[in-house]
N, C-alpha and C. Protein backbone atom coordinates (compact mmCIF):
# COMPACT_ATOMS: atom_id res chain seq x y z
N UNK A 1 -0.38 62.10 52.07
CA UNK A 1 -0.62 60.69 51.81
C UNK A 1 -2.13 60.49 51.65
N UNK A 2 -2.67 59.35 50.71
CA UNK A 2 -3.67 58.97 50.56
C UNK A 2 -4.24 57.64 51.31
N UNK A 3 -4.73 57.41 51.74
CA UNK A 3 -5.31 56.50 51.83
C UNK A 3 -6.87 55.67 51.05
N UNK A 4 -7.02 54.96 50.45
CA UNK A 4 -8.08 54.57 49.75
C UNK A 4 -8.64 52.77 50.31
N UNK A 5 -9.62 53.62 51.00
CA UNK A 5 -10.44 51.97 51.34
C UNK A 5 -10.97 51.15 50.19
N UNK A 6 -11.00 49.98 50.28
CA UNK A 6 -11.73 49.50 48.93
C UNK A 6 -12.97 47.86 50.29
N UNK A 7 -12.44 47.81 51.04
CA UNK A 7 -13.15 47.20 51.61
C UNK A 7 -12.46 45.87 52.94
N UNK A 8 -12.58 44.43 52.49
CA UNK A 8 -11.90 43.34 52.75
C UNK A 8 -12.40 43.51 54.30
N UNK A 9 -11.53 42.08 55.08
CA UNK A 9 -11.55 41.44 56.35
C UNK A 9 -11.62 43.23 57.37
N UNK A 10 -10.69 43.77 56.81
CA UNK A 10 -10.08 45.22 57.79
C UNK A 10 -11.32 45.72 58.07
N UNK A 11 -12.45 46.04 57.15
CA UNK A 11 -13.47 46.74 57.39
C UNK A 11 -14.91 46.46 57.83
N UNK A 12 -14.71 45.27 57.87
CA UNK A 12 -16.10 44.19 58.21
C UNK A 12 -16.24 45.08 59.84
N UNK A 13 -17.70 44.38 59.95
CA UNK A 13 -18.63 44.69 61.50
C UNK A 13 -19.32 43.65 61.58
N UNK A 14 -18.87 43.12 62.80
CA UNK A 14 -20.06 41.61 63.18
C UNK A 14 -21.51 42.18 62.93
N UNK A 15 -22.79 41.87 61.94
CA UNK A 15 -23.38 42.16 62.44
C UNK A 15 -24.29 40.72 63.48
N UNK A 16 -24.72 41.53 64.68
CA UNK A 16 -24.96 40.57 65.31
C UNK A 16 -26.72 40.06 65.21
N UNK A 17 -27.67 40.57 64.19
CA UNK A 17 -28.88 40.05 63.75
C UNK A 17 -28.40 38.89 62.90
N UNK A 18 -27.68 38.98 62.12
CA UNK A 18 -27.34 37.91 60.93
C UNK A 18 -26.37 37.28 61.52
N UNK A 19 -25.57 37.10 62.41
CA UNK A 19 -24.56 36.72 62.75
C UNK A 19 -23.42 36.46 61.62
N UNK A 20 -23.18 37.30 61.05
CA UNK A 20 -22.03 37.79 59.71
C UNK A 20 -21.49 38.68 59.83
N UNK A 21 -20.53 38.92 59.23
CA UNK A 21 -19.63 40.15 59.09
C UNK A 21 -19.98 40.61 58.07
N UNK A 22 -19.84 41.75 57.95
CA UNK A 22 -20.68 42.52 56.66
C UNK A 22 -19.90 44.20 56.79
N UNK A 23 -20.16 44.47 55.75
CA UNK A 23 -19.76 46.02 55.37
C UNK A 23 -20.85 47.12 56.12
N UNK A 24 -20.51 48.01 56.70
CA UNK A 24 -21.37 48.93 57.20
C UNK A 24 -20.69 50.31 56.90
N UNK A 25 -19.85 50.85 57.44
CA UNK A 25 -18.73 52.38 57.20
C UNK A 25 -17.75 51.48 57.51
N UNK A 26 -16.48 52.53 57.04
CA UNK A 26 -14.93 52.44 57.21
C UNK A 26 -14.48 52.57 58.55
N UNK A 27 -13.80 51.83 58.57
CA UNK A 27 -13.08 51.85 60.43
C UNK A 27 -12.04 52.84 60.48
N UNK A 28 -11.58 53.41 59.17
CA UNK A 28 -10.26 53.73 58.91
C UNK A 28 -10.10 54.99 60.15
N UNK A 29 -11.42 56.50 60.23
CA UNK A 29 -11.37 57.46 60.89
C UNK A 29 -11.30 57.13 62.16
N UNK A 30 -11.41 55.98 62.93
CA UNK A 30 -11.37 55.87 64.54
C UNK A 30 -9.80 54.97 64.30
N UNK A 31 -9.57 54.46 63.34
CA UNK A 31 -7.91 53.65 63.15
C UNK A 31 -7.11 54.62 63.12
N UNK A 32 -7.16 55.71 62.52
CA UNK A 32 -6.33 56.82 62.78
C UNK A 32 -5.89 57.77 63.57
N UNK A 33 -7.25 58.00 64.28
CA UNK A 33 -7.43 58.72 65.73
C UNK A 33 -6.51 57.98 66.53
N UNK A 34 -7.25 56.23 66.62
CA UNK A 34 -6.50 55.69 68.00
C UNK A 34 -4.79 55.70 67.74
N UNK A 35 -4.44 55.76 65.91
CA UNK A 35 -3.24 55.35 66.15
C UNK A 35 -2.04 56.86 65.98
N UNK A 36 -2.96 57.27 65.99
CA UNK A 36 -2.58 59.02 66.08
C UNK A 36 -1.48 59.23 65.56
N UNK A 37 -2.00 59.08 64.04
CA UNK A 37 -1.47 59.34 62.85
C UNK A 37 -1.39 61.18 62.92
N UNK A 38 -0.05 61.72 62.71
CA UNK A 38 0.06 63.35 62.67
C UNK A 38 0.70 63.62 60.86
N UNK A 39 0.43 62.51 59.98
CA UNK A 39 1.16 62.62 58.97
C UNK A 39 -0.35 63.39 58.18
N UNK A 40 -0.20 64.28 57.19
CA UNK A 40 -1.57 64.56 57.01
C UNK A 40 -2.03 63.48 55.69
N UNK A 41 -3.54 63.32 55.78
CA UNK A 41 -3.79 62.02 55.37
C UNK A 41 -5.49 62.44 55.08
N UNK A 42 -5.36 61.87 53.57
CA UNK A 42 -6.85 62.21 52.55
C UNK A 42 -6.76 60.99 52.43
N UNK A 43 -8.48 60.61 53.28
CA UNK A 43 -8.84 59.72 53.08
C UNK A 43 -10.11 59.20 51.95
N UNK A 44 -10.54 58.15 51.59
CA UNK A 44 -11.43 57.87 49.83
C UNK A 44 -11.86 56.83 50.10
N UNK A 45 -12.97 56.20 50.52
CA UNK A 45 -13.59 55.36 50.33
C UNK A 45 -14.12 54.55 48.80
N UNK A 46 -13.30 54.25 48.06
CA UNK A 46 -13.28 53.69 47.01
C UNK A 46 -14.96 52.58 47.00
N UNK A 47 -14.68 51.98 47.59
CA UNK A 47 -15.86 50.68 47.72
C UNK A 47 -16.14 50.15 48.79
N UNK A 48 -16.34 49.01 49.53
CA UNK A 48 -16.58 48.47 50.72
C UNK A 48 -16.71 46.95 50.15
N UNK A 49 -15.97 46.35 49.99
CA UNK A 49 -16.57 44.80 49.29
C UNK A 49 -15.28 43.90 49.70
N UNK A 50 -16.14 42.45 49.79
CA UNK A 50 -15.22 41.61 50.23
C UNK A 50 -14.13 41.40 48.82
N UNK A 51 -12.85 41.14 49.26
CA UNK A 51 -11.67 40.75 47.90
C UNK A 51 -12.25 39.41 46.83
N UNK A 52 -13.06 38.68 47.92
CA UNK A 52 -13.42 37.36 46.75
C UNK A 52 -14.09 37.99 45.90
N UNK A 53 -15.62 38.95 46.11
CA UNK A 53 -16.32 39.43 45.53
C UNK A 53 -16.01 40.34 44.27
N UNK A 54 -14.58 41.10 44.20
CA UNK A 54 -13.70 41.96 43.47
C UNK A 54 -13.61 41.53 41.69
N UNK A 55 -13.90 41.94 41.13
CA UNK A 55 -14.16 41.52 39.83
C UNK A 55 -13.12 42.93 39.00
N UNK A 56 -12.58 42.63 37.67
CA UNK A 56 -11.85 43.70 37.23
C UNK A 56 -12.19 45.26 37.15
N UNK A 57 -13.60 44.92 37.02
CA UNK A 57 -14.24 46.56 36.70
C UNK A 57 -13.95 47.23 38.17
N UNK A 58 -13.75 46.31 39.79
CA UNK A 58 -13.21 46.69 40.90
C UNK A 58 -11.86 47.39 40.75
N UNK A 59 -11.19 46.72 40.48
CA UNK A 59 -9.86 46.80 40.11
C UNK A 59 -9.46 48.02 39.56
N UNK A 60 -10.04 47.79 38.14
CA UNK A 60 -9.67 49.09 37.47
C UNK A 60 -10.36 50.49 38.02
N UNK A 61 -11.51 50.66 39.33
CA UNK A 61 -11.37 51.70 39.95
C UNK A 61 -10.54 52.09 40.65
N UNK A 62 -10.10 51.25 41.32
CA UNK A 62 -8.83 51.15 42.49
C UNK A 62 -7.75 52.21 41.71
N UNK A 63 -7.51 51.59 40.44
CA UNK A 63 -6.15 51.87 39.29
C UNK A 63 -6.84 53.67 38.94
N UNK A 64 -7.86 53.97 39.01
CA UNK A 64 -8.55 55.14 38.50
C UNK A 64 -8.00 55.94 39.28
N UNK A 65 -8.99 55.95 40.71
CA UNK A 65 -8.58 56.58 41.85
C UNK A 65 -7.16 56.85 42.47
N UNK A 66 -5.94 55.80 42.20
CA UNK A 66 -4.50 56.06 42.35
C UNK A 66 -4.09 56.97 41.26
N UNK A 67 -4.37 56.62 39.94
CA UNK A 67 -4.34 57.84 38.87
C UNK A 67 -4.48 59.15 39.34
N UNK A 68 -5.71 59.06 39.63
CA UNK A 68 -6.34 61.25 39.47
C UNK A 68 -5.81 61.16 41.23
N UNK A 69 -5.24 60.33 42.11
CA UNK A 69 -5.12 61.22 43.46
C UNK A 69 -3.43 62.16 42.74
N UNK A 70 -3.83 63.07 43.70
CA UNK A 70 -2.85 64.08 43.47
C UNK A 70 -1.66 63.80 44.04
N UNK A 71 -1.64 63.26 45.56
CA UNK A 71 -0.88 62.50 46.51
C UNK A 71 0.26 61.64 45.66
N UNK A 72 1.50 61.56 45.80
CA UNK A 72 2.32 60.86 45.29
C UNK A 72 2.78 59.43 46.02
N UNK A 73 2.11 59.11 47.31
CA UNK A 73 1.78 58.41 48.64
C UNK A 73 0.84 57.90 48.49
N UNK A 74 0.23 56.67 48.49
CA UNK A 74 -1.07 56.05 48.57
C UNK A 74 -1.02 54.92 49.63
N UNK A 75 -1.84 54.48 50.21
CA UNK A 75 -1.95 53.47 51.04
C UNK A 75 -3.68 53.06 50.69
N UNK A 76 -3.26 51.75 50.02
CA UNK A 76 -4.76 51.12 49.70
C UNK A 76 -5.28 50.04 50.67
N UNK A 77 -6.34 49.97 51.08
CA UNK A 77 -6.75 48.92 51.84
C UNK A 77 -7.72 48.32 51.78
N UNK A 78 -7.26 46.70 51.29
CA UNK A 78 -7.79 45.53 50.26
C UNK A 78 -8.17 44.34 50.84
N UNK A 79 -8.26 43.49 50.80
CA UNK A 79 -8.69 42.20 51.56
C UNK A 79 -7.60 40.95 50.75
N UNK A 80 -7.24 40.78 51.67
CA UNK A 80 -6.12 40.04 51.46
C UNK A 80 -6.70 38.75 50.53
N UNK A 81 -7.74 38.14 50.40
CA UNK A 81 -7.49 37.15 49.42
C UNK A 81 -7.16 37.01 47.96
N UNK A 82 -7.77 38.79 47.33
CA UNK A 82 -7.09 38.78 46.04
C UNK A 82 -6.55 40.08 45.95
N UNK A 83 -5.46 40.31 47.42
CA UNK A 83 -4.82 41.36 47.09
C UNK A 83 -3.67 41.98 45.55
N UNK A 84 -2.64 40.96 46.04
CA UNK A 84 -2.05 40.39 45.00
C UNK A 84 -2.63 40.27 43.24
N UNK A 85 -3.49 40.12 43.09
CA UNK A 85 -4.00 40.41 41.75
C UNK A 85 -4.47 42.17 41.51
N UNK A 86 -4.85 42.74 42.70
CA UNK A 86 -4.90 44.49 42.58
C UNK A 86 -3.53 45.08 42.21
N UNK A 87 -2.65 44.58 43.18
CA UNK A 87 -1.17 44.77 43.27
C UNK A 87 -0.50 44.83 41.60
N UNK A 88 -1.13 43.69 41.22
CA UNK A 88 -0.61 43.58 39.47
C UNK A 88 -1.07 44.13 38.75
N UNK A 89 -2.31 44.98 39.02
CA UNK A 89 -2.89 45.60 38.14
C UNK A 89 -2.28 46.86 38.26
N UNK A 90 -2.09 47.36 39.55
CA UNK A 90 -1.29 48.45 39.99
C UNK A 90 -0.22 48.94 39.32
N UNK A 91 0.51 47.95 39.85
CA UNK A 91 1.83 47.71 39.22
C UNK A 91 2.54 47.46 37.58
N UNK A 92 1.34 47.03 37.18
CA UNK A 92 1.50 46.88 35.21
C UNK A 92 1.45 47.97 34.82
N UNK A 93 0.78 48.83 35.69
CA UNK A 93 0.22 50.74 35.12
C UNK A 93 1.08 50.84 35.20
N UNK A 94 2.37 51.47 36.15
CA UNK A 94 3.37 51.40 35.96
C UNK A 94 3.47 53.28 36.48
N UNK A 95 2.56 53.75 37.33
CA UNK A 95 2.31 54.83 37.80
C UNK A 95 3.39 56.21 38.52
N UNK A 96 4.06 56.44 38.83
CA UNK A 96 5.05 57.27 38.74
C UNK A 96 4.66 57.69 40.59
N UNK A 97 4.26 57.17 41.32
CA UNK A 97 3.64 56.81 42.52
C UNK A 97 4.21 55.76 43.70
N UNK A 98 4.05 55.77 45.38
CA UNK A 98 4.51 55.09 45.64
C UNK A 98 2.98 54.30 46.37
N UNK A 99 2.98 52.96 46.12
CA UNK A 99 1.20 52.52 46.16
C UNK A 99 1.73 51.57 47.33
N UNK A 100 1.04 51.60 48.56
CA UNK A 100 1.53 50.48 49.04
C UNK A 100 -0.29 49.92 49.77
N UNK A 101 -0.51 48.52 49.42
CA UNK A 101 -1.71 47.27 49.58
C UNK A 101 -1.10 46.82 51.31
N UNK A 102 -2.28 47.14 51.98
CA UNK A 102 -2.71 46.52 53.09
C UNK A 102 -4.05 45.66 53.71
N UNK A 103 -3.86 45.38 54.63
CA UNK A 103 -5.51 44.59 54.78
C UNK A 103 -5.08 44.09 56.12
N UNK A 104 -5.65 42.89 56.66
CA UNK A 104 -6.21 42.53 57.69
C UNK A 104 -6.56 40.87 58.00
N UNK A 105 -6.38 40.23 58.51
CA UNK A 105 -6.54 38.55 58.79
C UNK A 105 -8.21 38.80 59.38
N UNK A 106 -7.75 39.53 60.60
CA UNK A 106 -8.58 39.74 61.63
C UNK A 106 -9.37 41.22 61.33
N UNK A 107 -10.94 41.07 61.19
CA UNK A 107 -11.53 42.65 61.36
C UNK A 107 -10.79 43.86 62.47
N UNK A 108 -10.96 44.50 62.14
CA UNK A 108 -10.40 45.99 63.05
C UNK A 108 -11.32 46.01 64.63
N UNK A 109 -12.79 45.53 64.33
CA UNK A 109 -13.70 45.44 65.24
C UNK A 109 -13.74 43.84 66.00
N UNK A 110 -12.71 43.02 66.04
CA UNK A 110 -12.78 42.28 66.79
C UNK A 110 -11.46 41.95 67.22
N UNK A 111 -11.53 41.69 68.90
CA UNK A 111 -10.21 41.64 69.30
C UNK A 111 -9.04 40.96 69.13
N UNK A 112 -7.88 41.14 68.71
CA UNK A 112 -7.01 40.68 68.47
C UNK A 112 -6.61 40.63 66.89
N UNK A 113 -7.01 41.98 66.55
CA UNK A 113 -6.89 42.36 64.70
C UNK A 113 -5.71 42.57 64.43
N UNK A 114 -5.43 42.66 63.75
CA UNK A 114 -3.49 42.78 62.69
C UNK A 114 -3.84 44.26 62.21
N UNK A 115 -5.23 44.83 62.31
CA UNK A 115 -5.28 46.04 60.97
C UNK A 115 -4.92 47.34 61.65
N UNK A 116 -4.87 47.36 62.66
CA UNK A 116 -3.99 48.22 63.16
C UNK A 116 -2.74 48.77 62.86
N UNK A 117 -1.93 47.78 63.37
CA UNK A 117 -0.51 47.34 63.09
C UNK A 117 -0.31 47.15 61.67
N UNK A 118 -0.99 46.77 60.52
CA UNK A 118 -0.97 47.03 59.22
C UNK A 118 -1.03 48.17 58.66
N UNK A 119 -1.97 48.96 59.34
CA UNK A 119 -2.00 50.55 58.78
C UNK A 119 -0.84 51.14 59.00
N UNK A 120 -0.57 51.14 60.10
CA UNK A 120 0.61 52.17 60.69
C UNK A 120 1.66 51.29 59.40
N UNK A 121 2.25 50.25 59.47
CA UNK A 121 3.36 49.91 58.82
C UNK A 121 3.28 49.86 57.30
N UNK A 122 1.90 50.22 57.13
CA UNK A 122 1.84 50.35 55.33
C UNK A 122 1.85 52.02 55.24
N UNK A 123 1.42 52.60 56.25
CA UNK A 123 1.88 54.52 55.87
C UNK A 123 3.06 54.64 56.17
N UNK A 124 3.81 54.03 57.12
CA UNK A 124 5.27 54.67 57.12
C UNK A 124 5.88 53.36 55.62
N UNK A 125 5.26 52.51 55.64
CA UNK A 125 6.30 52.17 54.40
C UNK A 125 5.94 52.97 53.28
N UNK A 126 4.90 53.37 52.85
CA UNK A 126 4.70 54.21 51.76
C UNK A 126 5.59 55.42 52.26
N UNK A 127 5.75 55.74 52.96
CA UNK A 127 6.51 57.29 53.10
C UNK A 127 7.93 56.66 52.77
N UNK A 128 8.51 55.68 53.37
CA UNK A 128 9.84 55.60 52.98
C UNK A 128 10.04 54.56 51.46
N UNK A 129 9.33 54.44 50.98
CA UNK A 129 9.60 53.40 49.72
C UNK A 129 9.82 54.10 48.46
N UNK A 130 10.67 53.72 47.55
CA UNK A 130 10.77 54.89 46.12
C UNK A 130 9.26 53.85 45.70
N UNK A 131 9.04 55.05 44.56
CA UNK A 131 7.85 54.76 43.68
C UNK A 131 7.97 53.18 43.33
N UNK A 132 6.41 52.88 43.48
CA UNK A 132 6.18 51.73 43.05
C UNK A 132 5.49 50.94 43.85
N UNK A 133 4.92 49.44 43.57
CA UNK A 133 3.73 49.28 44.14
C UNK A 133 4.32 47.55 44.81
N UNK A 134 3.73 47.92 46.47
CA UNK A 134 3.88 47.01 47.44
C UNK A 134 2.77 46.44 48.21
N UNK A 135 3.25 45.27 48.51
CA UNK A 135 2.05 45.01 49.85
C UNK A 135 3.02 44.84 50.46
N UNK A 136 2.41 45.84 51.98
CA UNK A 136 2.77 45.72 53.28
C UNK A 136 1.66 44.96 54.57
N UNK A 137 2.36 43.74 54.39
CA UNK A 137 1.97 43.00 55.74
C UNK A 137 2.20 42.41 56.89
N UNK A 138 2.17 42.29 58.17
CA UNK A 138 2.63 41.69 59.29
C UNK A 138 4.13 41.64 59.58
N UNK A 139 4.14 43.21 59.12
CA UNK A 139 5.67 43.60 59.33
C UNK A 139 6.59 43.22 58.12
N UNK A 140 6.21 42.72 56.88
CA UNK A 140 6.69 42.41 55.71
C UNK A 140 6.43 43.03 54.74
N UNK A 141 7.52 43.84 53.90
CA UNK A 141 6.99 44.41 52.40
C UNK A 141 7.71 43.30 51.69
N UNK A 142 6.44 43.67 50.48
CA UNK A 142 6.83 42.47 48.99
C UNK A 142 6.74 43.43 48.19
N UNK A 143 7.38 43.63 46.97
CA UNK A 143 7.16 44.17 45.77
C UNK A 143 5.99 43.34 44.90
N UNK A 144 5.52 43.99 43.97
CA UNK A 144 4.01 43.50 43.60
C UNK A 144 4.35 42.23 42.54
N UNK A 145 5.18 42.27 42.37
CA UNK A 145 5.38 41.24 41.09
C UNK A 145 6.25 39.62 41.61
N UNK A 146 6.10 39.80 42.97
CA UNK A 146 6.73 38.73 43.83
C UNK A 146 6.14 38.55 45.10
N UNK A 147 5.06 38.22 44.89
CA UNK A 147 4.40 37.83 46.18
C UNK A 147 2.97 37.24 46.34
N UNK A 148 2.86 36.59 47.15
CA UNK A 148 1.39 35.38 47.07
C UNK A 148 0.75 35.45 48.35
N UNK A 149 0.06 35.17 48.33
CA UNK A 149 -0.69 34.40 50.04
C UNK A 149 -0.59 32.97 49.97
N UNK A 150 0.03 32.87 51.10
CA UNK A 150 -0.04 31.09 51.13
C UNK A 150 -1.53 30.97 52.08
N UNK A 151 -2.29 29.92 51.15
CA UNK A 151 -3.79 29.87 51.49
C UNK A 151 -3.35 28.88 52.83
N UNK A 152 -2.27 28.16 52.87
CA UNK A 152 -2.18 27.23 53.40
C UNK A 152 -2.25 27.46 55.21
N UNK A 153 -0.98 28.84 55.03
CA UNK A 153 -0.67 29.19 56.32
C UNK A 153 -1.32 30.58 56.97
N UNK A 154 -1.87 31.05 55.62
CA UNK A 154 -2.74 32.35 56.01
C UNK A 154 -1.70 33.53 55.82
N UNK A 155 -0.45 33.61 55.76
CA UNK A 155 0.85 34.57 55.25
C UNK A 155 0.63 34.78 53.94
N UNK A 156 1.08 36.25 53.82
CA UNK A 156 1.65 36.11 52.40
C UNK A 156 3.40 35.90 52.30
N UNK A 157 3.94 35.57 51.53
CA UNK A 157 5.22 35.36 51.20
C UNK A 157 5.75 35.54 49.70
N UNK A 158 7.18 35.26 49.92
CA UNK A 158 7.81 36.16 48.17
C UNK A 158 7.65 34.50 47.37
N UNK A 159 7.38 35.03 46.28
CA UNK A 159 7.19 34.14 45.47
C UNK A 159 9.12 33.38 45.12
N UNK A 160 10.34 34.53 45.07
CA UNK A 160 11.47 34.20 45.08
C UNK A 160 12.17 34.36 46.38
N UNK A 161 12.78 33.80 46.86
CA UNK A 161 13.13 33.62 48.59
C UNK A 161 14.34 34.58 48.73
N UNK A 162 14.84 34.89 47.86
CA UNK A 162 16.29 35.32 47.72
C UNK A 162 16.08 36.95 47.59
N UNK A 163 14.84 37.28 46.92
CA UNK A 163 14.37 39.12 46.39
C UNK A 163 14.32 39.89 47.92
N UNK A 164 14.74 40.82 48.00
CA UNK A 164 15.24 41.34 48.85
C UNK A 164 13.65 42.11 49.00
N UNK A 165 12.75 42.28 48.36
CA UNK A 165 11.41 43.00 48.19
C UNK A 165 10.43 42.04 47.62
């Protein structure tokens, strides 16, 4: 399995001179340790950038890097505000792959984070999902072509209530 950071909420670090959250390294190698992952797992630091900041030429690295990985398993990890638009880009490729989009409400580095519990449930859903491209969140998979963030409630949810994915 792959894993590919691209940045978002999951990877932020308070810094505490600026009082901001900001990009510094990936949390992913101490997220794996603590969650003692035994599946073997190549990890890629794609980028480090917030999802608002994400512009297509982002995107279409994301789409690069799932291309040439060799891994037929991917687990990407995105920032949930324009996950969903990676997801479609993903997913239009139409990749012969099983891609599954995670992220984070809460940073990894401050207490009471989701990105924990997101990782683990976006690698075992990539291990059990046929090909094709998902976000896995807060214990919920969506298929990529049915699913939103409600800005409202901070969830994402299916765009059709009835799709079983």
């Amino acid at each position: 399995m792959r894993i590919i950071a691209t940045g978002g909420t999951f990877d932020k670090h308070y810094d505490e001179l600026r009082g901001e959250l900001t990009f510094k390294d990936s949390h992913l190698p101490t997220i794996l340790r603590q969650a003692r992952v035994t599946a073997p797992v190549v990890l890629e630091i794609n980028q480090l950038i917030d999802s608002l900041h994400m512009q297509e030429v982002n995107r279409q690295h994301i789409l690069a890097s799932c291309r040439a990985a060799p891994e037929e398993k991917i687990v990407v990890i995105h920032g949930t505000d324009t996950m969903a638009l990676t997801a479609r880009v993903l997913g239009e490729a139409g990749l012969a792959k099983t891609i599954v989009l995670t992220g984070a409400m809460i940073p990894f580095s401050i207490q009471g984070s989701d990105a924990l519990f997101n990782l683990g449930f976006a690698c075992a859903a990539a291990q059990l999902l046929a090909h094709g491209v998902y976000i896995a969140m807060n214990g919920t998979v969506f298929a990529w072509d049915d699913v939103r963030k409600n800005t409202q409630t901070g969830v994402f949810e299916r765009m059709t209530p009835e799709s079983p994915f």
